[in-house]
N, C-alpha and C. Protein backbone atom coordinates (compact mmCIF):
# COMPACT_ATOMS: atom_id res chain seq x y z
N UNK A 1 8.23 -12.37 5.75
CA UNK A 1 7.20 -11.88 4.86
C UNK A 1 7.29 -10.36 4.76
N UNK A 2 7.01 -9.62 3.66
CA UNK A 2 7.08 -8.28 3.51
C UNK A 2 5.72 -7.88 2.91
N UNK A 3 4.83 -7.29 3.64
CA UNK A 3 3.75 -6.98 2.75
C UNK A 3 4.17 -5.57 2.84
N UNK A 4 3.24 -4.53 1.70
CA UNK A 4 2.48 -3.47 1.31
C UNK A 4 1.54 -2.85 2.08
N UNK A 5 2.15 -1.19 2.29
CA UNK A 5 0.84 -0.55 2.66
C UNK A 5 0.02 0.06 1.82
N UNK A 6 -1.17 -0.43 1.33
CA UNK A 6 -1.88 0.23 0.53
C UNK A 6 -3.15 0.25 1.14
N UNK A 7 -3.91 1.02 0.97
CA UNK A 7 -5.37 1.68 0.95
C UNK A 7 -5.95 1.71 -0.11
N UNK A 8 -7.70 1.74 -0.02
CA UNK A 8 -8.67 1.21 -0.70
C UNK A 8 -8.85 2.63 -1.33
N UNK A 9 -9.23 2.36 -2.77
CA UNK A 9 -9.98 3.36 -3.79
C UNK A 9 -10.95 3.33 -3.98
N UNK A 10 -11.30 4.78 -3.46
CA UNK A 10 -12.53 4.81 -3.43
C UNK A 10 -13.95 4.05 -3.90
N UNK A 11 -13.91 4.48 -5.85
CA UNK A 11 -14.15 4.06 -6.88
C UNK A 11 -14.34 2.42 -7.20
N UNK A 12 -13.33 1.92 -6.87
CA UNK A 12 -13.18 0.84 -7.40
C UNK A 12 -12.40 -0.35 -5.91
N UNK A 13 -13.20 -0.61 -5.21
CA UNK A 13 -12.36 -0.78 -3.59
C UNK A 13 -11.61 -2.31 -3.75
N UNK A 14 -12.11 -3.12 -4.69
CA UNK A 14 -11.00 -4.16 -4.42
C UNK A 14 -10.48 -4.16 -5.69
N UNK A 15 -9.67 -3.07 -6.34
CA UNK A 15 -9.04 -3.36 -7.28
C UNK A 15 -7.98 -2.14 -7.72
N UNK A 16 -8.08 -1.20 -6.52
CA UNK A 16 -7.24 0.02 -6.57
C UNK A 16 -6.35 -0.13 -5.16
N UNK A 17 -4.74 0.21 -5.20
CA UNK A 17 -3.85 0.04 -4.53
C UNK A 17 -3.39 1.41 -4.48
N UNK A 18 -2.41 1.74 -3.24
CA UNK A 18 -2.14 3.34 -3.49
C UNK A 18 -0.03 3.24 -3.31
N UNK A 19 0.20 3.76 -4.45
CA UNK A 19 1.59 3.30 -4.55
C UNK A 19 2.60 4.64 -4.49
N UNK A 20 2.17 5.81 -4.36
CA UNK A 20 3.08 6.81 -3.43
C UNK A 20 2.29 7.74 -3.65
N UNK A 21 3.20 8.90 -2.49
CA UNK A 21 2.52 10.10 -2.50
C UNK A 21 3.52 11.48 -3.19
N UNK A 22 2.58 12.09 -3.60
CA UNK A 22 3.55 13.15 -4.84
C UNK A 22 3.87 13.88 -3.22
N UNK A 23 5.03 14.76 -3.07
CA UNK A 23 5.32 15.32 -1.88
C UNK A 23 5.94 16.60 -2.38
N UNK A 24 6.00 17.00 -3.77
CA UNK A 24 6.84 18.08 -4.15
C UNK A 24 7.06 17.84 -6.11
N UNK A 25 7.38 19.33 -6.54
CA UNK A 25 7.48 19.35 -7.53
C UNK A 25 9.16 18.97 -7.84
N UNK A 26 9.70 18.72 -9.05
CA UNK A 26 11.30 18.97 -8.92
C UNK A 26 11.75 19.28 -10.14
N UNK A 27 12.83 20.62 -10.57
CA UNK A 27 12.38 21.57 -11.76
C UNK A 27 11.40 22.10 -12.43
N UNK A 28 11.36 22.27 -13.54
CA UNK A 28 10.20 23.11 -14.52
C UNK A 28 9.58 22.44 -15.10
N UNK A 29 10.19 21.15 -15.62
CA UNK A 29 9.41 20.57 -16.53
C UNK A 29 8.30 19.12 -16.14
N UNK A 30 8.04 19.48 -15.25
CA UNK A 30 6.50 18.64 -14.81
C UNK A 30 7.22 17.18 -14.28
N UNK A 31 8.38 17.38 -13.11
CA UNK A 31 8.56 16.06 -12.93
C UNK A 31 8.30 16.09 -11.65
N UNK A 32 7.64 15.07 -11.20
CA UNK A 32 6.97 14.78 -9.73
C UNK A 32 7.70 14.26 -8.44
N UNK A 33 8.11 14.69 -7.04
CA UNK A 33 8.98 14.23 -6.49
C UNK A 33 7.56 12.95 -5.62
N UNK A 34 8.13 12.00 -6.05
CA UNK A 34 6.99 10.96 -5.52
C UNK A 34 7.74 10.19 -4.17
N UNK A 35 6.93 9.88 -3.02
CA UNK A 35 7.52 8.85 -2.11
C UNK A 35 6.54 7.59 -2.42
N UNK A 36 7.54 6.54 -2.83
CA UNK A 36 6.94 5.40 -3.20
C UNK A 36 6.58 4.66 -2.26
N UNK A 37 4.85 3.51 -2.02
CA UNK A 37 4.90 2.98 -1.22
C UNK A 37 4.56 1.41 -1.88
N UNK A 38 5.49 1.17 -2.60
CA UNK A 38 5.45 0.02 -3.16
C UNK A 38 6.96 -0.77 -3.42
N UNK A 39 6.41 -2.10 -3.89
CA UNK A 39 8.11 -2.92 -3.58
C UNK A 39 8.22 -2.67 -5.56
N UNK A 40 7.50 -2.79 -5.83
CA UNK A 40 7.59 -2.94 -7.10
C UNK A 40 6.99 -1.78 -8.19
N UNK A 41 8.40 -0.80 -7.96
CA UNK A 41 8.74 0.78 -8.45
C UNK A 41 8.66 0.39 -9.83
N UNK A 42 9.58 -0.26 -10.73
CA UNK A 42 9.24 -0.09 -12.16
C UNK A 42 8.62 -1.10 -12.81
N UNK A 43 7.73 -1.51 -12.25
CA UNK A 43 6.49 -2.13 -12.74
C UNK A 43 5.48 -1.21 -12.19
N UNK A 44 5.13 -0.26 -11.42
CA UNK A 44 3.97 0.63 -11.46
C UNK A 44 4.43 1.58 -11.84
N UNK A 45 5.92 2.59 -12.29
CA UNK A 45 6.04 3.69 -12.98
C UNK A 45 6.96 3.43 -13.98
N UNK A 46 7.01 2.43 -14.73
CA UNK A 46 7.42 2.29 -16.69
C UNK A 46 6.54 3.17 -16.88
N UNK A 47 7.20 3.45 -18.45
CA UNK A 47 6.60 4.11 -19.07
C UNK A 47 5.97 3.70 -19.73
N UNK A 48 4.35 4.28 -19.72
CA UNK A 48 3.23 3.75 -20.34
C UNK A 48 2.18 3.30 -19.28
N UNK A 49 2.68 3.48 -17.84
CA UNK A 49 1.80 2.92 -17.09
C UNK A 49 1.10 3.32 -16.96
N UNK A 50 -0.36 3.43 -16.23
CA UNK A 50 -1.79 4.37 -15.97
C UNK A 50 -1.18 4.17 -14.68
N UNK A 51 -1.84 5.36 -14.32
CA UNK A 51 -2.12 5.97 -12.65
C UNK A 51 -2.73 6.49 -12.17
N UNK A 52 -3.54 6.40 -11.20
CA UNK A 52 -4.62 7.51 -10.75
C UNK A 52 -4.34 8.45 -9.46
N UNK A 53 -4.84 9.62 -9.54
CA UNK A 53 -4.67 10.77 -8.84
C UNK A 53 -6.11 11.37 -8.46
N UNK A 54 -6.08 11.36 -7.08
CA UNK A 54 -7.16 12.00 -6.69
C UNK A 54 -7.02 13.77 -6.41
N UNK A 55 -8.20 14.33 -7.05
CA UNK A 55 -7.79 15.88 -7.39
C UNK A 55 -9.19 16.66 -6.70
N UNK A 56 -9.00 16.95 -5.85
CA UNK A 56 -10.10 18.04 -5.32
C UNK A 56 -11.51 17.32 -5.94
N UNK A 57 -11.63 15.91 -5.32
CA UNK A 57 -12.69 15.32 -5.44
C UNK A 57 -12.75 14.66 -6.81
N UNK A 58 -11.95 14.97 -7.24
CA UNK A 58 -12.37 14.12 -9.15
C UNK A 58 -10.99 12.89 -8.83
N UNK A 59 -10.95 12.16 -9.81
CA UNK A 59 -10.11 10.83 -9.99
C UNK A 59 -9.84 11.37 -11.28
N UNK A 60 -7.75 11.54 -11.51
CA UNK A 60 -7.76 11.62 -13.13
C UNK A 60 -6.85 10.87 -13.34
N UNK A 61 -6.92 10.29 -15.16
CA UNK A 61 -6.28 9.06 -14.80
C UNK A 61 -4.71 9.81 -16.00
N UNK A 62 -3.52 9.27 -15.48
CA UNK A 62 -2.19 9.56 -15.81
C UNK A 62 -1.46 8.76 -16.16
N UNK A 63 -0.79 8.81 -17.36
CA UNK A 63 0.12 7.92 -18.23
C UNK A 63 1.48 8.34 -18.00
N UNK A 64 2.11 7.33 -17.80
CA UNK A 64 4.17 8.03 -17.27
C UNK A 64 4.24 7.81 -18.36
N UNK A 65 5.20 9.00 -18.51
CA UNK A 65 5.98 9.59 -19.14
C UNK A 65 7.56 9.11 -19.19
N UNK A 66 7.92 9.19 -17.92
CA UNK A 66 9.27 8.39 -17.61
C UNK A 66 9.35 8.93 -16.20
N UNK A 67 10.52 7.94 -15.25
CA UNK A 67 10.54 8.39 -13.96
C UNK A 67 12.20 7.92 -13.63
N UNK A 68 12.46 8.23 -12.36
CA UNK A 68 13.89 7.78 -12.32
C UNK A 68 14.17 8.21 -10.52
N UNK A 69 15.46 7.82 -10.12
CA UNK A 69 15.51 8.08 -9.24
C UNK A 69 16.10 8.54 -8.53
N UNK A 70 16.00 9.73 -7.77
CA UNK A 70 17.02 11.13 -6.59
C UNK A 70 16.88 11.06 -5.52
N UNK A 71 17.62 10.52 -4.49
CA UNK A 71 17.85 10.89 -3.25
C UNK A 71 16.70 10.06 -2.85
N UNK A 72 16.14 8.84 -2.80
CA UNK A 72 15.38 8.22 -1.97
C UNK A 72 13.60 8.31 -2.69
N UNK A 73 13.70 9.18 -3.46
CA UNK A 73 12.01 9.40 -4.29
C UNK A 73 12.45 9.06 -5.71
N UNK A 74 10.89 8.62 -5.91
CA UNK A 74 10.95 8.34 -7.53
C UNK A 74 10.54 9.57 -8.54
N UNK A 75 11.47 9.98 -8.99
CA UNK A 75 10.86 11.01 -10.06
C UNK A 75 9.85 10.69 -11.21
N UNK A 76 8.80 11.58 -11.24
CA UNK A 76 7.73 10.81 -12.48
C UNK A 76 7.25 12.01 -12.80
N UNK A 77 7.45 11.60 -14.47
CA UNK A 77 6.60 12.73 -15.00
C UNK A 77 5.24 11.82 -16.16
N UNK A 78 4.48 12.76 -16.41
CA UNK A 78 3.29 12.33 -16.97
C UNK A 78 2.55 13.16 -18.07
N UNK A 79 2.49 11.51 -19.56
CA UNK A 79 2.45 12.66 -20.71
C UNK A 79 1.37 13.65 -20.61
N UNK A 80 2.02 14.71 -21.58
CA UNK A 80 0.86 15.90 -21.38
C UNK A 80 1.11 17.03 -20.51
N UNK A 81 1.81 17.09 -19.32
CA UNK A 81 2.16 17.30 -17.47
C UNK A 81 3.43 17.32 -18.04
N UNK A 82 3.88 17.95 -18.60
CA UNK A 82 5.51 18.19 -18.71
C UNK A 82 5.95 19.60 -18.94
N UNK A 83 5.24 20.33 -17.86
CA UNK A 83 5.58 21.69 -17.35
C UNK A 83 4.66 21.79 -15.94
N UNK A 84 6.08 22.23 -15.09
CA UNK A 84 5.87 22.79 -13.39
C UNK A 84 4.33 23.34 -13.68
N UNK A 85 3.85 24.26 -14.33
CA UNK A 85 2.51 24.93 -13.88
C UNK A 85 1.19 24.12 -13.84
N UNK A 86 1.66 23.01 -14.91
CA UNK A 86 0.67 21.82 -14.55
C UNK A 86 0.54 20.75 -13.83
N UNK A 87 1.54 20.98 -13.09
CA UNK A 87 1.76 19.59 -12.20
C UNK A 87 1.56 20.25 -10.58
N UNK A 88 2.20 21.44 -10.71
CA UNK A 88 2.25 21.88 -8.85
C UNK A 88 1.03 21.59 -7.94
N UNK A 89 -0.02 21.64 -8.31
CA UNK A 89 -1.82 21.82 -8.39
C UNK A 89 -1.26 20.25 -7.39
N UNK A 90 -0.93 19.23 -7.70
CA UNK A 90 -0.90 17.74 -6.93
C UNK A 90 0.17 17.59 -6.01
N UNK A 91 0.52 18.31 -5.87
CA UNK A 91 1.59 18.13 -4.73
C UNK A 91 0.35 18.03 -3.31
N UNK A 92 0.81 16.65 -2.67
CA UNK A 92 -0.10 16.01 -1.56
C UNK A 92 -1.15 15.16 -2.06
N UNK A 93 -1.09 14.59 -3.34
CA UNK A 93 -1.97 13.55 -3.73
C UNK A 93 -1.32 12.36 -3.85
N UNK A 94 -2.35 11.53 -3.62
CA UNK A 94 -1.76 10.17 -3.73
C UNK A 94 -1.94 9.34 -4.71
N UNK A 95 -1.22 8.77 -5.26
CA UNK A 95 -0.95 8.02 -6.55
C UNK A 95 -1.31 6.22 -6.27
N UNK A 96 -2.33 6.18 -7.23
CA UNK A 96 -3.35 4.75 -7.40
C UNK A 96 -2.83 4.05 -8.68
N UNK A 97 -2.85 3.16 -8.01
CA UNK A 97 -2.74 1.93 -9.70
C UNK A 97 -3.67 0.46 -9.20
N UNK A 98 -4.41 -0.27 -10.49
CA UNK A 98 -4.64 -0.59 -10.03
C UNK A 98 -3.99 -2.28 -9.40
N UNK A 99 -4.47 -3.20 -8.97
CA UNK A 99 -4.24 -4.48 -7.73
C UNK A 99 -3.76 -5.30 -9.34
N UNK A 100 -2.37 -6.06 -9.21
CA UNK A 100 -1.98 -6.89 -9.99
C UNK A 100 -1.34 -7.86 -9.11
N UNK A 101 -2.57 -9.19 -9.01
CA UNK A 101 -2.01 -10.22 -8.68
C UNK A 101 -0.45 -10.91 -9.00
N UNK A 102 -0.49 -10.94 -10.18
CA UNK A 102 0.59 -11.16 -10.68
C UNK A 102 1.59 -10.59 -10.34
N UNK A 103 1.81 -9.76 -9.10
CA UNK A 103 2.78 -9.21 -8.80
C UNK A 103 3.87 -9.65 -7.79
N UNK A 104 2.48 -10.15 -7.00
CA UNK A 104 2.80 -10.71 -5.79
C UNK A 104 3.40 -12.29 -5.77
N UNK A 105 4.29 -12.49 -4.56
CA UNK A 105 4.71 -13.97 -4.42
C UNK A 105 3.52 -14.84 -4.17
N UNK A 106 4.02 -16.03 -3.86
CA UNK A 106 2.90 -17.01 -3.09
C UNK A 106 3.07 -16.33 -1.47
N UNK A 107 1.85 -16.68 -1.23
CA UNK A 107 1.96 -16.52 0.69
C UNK A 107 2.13 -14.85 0.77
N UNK A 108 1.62 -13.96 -0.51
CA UNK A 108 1.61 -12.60 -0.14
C UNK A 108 0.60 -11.79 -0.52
N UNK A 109 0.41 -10.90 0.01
CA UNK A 109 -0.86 -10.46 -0.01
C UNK A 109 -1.17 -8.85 0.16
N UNK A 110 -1.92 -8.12 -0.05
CA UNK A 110 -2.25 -6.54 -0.20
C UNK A 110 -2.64 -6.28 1.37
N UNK A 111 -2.12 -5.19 1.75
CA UNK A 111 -2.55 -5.38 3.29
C UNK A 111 -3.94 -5.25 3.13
N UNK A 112 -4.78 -4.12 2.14
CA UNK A 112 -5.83 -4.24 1.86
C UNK A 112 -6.94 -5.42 2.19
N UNK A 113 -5.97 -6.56 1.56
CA UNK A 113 -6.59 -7.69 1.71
C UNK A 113 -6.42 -8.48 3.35
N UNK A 114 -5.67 -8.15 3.74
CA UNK A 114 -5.54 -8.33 5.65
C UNK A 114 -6.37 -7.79 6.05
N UNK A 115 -6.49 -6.53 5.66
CA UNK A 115 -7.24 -5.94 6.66
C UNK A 115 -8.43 -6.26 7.05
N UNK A 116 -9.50 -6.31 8.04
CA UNK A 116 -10.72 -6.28 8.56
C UNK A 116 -10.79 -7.93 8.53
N UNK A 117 -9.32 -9.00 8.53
CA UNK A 117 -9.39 -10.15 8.83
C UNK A 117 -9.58 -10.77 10.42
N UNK A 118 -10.53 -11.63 10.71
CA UNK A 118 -10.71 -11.88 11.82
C UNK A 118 -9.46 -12.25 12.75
N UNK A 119 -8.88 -12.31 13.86
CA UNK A 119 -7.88 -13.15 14.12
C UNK A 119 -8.03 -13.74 15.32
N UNK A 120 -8.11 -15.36 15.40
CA UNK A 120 -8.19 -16.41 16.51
C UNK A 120 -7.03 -16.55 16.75
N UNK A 121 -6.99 -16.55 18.27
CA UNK A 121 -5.66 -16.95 19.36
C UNK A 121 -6.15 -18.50 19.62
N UNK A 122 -5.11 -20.01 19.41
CA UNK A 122 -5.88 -20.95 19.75
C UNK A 122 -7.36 -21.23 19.79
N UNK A 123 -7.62 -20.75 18.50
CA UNK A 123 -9.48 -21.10 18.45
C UNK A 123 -10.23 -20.04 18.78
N UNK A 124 -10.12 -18.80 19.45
CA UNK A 124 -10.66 -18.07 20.16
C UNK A 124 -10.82 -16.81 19.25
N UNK A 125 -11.73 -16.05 19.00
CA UNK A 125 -11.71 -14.61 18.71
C UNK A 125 -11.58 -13.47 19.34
N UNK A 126 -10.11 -13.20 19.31
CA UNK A 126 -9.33 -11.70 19.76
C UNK A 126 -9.36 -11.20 19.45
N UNK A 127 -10.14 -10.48 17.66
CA UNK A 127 -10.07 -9.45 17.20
C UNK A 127 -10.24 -9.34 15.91
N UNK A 128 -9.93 -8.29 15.29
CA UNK A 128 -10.17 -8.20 13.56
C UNK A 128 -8.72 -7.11 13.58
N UNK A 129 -7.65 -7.17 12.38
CA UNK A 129 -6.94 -6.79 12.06
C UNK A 129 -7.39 -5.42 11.55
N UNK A 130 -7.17 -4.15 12.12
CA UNK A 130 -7.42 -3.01 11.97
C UNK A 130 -6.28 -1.75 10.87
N UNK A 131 -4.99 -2.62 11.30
CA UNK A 131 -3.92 -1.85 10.01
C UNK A 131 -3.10 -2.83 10.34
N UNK A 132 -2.00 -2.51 10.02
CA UNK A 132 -0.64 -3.14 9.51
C UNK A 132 0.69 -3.04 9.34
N UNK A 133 1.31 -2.30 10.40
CA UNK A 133 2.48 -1.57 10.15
C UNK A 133 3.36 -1.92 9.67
N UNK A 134 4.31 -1.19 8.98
CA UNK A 134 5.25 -2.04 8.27
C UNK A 134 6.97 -1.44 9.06
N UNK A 135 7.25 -2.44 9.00
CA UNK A 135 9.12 -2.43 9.33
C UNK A 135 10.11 -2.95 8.72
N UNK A 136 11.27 -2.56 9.55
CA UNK A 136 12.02 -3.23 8.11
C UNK A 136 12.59 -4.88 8.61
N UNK A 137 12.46 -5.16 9.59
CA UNK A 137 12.61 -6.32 10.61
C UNK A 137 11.28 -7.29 9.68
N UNK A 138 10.02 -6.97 10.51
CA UNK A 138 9.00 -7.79 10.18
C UNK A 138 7.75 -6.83 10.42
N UNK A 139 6.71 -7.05 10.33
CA UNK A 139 5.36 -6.13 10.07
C UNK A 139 4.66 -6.56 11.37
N UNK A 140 4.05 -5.66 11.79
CA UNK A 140 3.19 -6.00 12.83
C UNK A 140 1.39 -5.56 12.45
N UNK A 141 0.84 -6.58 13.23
CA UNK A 141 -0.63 -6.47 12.65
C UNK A 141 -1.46 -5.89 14.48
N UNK A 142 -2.42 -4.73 13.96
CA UNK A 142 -2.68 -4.22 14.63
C UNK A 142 -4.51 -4.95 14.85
N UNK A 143 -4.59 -5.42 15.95
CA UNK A 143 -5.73 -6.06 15.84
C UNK A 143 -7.21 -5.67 17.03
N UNK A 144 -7.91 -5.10 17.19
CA UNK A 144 -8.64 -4.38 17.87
C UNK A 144 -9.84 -5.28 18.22
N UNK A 145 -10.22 -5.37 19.36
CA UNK A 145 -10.91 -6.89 20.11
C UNK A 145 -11.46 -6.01 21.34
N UNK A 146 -11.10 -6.61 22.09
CA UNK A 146 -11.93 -5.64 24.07
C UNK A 146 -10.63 -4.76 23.50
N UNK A 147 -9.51 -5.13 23.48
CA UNK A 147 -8.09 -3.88 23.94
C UNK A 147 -7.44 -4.20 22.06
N UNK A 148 -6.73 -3.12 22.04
CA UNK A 148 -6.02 -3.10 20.83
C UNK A 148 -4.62 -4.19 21.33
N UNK A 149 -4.22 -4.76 20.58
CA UNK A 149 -3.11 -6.26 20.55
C UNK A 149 -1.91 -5.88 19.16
N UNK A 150 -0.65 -5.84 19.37
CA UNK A 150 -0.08 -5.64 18.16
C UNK A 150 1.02 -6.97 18.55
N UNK A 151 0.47 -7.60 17.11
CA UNK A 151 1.05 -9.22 16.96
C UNK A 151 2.23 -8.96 16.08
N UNK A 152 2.74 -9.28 16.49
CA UNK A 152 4.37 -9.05 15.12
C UNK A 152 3.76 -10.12 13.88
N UNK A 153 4.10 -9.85 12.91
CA UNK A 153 3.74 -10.93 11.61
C UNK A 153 4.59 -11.24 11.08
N UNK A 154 4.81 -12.67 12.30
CA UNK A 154 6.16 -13.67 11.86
C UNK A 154 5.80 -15.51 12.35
N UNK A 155 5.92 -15.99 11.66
CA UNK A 155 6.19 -17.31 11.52
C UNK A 155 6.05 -18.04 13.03
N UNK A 156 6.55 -17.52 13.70
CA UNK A 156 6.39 -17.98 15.07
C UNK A 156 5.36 -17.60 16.05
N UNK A 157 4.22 -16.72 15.26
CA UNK A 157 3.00 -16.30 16.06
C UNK A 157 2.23 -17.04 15.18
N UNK A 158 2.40 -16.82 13.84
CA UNK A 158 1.22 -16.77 12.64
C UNK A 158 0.79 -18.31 12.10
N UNK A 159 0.03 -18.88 12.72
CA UNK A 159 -0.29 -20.63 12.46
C UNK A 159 -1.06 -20.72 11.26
N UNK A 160 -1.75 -20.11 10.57
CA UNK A 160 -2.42 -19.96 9.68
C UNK A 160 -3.04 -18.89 9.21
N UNK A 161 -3.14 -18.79 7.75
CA UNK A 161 -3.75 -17.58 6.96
C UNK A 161 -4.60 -17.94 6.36
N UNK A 162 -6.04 -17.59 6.06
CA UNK A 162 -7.28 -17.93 5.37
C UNK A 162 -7.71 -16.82 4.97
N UNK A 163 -6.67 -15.69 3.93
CA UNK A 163 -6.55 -14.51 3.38
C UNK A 163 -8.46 -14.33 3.08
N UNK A 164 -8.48 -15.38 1.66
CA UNK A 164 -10.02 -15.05 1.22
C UNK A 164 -11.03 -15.03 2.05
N UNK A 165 -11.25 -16.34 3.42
CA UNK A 165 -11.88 -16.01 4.05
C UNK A 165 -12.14 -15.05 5.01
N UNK A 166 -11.30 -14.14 5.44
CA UNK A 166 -10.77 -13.05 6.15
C UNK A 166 -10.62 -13.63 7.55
N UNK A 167 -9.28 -14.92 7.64
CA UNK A 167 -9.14 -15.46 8.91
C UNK A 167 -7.69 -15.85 8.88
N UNK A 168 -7.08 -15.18 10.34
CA UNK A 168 -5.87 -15.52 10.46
C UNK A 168 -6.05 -16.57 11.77
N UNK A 169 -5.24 -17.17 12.09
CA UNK A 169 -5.06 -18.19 13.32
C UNK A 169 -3.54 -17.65 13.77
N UNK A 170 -3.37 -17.51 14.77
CA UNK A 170 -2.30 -17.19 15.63
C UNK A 170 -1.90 -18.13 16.91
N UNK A 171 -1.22 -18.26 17.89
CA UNK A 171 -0.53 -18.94 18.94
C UNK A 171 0.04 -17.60 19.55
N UNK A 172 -0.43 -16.94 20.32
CA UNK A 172 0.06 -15.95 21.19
C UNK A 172 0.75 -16.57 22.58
N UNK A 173 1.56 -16.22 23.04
CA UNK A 173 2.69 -17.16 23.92
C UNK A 173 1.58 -16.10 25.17
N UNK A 174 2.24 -16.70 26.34
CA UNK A 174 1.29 -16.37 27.93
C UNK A 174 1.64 -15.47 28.25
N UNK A 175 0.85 -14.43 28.65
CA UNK A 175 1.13 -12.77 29.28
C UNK A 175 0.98 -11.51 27.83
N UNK A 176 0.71 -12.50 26.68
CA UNK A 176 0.75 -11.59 25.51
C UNK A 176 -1.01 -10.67 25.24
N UNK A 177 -1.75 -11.06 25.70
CA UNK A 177 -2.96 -10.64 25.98
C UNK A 177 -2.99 -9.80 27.43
């Protein structure tokens, strides 16, 4: 399984995802050096997409322009924002779009939506899922109970998911607590 790290917007909390962070300008003409935190790069930066940017307390909302890709970041520029003096101002903001089901497989999910899920060991309550780290192996779920517990999130711990209800079921092997 591969989930997403995304975080909640403010504004709008179950329906805003956060899909990279601007980290730098790159040339003159307003193109954004973005680190993407999404699987699905040109379906949130085609052109024409909306995006939101949080700006010294305001939310503004941004249409690509076009984006492409250098050395590991997605370049994006945004109409209107197609000169360096208007874009530098966001360097360290993070870039929102919003939650498209339709994006996702079956059996996948927004960590958003993990998060603050209860999680039973054999019936028992050990905890509530607090974050979610991601790897490139498999993801581990960080779950906070009497002691913090980090469960790998794989098939051989994970007995059940009850995403909507906010309930995972697990099988933790002996000495893992």
């Amino acid at each position: 399984m591969w989930f997403h790290i995304y975080f909640l917007f403010k504004e709008d909390i179950m329906n805003q995802v956060i899909v990279g962070k601007i980290v730098n300008t790159h040339g003159i003409k307003g193109e954004l050096k973005v680190k993407a935190s999404t699987d699905f790069i040109e379906e949130r930066f085609q052109k024409g997409a909306t995006l939101y940017l949080e700006y010294q307390g305001q939310t503004i909302e941004m249409t690509v322009a076009s984006h492409r890709f250098h050395k590991g970041h997605v370049l994006v520029t945004f109409e209107n924002h197609r000169d360096i003096n208007l874009v530098e101002k966001y360097k360290g903001c993070l870039l929102y779009a919003c939650k498209d089901e339709n994006l996702l497989g079956d059996d996948e999910y927004y960590v958003s939506d993990i998060i603050g899920c209860q999680v039973y060991n054999d019936g028992q309550l050990i905890g509530v899922v607090q974050d979610v780290q991601l790897y490139d192996h498999h993801d581990i779920l960080v779950v906070k109970g009497k002691e913090k517990i980090m469960i790998p999130y794989v098939d051989a711990f994970i007995v059940d998911e009850d995403i909507e209800n906010k309930r995972i079921d697990v099988h933790l092997i002996e000495g893992f607590l």
